[in-house]
PDB file of N, CA and C in Angstrom:
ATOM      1  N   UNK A   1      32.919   3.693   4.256  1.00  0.00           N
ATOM      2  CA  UNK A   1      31.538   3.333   4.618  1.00  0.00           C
ATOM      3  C   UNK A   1      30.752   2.901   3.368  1.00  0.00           C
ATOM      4  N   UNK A   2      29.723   1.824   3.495  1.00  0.00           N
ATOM      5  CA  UNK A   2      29.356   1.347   2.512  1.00  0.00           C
ATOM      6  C   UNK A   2      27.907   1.705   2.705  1.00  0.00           C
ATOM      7  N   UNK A   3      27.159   2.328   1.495  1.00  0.00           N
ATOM      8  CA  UNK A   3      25.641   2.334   2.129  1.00  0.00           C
ATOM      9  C   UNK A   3      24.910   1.336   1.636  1.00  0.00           C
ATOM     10  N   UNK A   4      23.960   1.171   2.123  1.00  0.00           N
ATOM     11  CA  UNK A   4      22.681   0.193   1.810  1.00  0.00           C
ATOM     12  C   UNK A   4      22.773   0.346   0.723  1.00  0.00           C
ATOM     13  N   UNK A   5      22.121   1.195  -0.809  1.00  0.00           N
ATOM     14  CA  UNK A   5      22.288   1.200  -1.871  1.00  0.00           C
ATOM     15  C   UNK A   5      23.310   0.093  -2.510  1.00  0.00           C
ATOM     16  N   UNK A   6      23.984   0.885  -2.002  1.00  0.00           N
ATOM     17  CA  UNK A   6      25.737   0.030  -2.421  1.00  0.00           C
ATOM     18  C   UNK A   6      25.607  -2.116  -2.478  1.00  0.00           C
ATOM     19  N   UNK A   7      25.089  -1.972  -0.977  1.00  0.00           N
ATOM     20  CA  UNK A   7      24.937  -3.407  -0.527  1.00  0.00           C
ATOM     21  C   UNK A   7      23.979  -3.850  -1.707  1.00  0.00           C
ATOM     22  N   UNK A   8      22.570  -3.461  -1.782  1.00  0.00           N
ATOM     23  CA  UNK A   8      22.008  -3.888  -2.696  1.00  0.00           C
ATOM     24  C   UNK A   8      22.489  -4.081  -4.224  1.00  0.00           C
ATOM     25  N   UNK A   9      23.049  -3.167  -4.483  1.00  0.00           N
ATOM     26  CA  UNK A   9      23.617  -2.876  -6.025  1.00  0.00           C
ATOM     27  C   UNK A   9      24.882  -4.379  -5.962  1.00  0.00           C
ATOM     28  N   UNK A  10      25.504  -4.578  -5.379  1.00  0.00           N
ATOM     29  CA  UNK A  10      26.460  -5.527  -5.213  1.00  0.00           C
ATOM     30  C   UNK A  10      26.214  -6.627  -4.877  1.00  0.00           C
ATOM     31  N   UNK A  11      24.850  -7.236  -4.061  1.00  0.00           N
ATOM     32  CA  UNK A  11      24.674  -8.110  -4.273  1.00  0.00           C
ATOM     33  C   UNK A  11      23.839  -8.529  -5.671  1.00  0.00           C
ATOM     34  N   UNK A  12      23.142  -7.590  -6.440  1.00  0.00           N
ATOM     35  CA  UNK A  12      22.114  -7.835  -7.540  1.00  0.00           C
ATOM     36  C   UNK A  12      23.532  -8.269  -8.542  1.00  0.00           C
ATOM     37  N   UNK A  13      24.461  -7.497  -8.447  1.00  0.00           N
ATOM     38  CA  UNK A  13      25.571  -8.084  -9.615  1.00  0.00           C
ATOM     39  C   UNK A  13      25.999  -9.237  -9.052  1.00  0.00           C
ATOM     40  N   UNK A  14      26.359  -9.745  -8.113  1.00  0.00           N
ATOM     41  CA  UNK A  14      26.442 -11.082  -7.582  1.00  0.00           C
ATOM     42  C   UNK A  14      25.984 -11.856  -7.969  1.00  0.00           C
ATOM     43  N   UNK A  15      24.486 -11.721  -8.453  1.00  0.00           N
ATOM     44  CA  UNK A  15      23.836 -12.892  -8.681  1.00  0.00           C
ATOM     45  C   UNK A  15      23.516 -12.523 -10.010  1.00  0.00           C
ATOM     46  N   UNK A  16      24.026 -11.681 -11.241  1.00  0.00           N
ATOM     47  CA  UNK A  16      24.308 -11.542 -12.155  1.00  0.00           C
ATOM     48  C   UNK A  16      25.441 -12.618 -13.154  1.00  0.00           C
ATOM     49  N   UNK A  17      26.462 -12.592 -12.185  1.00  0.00           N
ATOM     50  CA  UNK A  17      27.207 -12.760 -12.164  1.00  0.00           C
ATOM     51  C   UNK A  17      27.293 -14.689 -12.237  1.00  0.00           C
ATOM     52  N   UNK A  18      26.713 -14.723 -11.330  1.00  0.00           N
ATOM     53  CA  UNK A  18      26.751 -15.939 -11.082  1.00  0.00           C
ATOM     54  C   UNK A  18      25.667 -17.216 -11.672  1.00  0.00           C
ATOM     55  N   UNK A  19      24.364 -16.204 -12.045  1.00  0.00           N
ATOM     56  CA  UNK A  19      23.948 -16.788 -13.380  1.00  0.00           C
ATOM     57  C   UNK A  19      24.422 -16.661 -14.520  1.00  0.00           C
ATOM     58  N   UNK A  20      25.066 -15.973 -15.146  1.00  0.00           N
ATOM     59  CA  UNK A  20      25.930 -15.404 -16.022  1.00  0.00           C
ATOM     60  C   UNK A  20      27.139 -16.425 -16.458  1.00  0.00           C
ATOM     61  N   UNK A  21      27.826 -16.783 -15.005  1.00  0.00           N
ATOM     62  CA  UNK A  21      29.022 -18.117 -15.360  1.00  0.00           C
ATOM     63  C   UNK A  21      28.616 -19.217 -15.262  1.00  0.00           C
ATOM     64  N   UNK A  22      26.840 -19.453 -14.897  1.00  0.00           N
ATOM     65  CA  UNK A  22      26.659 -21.115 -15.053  1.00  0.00           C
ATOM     66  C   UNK A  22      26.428 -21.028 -16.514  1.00  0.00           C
ATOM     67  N   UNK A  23      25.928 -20.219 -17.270  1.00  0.00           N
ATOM     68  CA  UNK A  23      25.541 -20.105 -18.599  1.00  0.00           C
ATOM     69  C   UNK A  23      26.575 -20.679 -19.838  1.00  0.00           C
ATOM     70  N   UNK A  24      27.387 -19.047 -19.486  1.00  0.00           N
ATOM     71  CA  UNK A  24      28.359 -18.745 -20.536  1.00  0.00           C
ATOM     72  C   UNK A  24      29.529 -18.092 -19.681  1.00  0.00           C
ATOM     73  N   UNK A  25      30.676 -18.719 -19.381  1.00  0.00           N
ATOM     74  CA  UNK A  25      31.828 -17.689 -18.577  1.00  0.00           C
ATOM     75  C   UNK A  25      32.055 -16.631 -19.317  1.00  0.00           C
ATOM     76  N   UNK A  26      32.140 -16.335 -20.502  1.00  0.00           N
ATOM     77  CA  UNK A  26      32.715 -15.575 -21.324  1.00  0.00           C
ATOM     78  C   UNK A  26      32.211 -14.083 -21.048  1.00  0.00           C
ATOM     79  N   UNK A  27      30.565 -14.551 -20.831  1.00  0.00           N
ATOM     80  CA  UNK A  27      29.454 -12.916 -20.587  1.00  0.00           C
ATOM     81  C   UNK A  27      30.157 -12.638 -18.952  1.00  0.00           C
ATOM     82  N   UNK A  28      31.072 -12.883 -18.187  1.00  0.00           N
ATOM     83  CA  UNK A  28      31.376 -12.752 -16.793  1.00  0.00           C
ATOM     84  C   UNK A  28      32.738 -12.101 -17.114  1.00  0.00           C
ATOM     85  N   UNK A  29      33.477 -12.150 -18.176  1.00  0.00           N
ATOM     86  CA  UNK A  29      34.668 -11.404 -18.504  1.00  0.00           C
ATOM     87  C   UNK A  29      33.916  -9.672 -18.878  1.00  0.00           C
ATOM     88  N   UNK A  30      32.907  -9.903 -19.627  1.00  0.00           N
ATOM     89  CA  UNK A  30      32.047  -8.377 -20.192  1.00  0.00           C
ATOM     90  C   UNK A  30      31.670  -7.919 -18.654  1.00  0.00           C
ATOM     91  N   UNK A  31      31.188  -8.758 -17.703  1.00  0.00           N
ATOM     92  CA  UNK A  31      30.308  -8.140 -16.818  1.00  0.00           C
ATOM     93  C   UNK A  31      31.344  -6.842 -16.294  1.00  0.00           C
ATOM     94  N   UNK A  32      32.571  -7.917 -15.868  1.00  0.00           N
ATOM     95  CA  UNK A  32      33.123  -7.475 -15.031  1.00  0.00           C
ATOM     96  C   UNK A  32      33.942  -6.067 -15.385  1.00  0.00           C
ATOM     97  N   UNK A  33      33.943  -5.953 -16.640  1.00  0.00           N
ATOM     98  CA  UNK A  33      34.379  -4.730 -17.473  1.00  0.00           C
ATOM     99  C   UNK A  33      33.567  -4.233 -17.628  1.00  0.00           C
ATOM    100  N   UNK A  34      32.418  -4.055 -17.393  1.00  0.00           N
ATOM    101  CA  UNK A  34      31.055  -3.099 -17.421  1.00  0.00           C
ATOM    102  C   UNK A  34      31.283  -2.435 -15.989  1.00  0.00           C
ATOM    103  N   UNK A  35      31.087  -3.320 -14.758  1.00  0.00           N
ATOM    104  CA  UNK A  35      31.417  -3.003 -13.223  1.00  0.00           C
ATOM    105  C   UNK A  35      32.555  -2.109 -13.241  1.00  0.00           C
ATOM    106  N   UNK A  36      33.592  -2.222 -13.783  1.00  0.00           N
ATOM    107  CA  UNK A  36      35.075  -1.257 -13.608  1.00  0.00           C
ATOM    108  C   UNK A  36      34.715  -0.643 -14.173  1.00  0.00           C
ATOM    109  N   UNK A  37      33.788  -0.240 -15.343  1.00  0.00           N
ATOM    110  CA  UNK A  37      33.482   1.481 -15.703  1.00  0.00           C
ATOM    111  C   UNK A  37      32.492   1.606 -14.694  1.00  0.00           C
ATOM    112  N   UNK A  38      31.337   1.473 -14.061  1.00  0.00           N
ATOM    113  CA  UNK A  38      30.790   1.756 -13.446  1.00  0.00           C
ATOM    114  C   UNK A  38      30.799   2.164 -12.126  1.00  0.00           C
ATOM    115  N   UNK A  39      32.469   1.532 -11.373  1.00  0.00           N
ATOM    116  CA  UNK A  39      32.727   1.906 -10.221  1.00  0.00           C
ATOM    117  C   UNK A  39      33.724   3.245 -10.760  1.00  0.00           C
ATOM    118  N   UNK A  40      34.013   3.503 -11.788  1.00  0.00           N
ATOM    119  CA  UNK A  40      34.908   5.312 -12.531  1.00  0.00           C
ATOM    120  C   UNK A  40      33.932   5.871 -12.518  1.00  0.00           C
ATOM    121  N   UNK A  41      32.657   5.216 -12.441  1.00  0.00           N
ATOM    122  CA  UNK A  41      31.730   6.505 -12.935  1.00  0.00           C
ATOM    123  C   UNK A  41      31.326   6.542 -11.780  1.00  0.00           C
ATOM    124  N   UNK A  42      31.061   6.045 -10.760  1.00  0.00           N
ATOM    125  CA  UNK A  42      30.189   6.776  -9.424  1.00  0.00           C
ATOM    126  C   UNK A  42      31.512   6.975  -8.153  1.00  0.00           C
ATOM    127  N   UNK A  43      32.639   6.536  -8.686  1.00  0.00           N
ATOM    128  CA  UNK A  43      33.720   7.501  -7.819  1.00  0.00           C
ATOM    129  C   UNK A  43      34.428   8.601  -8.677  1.00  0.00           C
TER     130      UNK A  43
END
């Protein structure tokens, strides 16, 4: 089950994300290694 929180939190990196790779792809390799500690830390 996914909660609302969740939904919100995932779409805000979405669009992190995706301003992030029109920029610079490179800051979208960091993001996404920030997100994988962050999903260790709240499971």
């Amino acid at each position: 089950m996914i909660t609302v929180m969740e939904m919100v939190f995932f779409k805000i990196v979405f669009m992190l994300f995706y301003l992030l790779f029109q920029r610079q792809p490179v800051w979208l390799l960091f993001s996404m290694i920030g997100t994988r500690r962050l999903q260790k830390m709240i499971a």
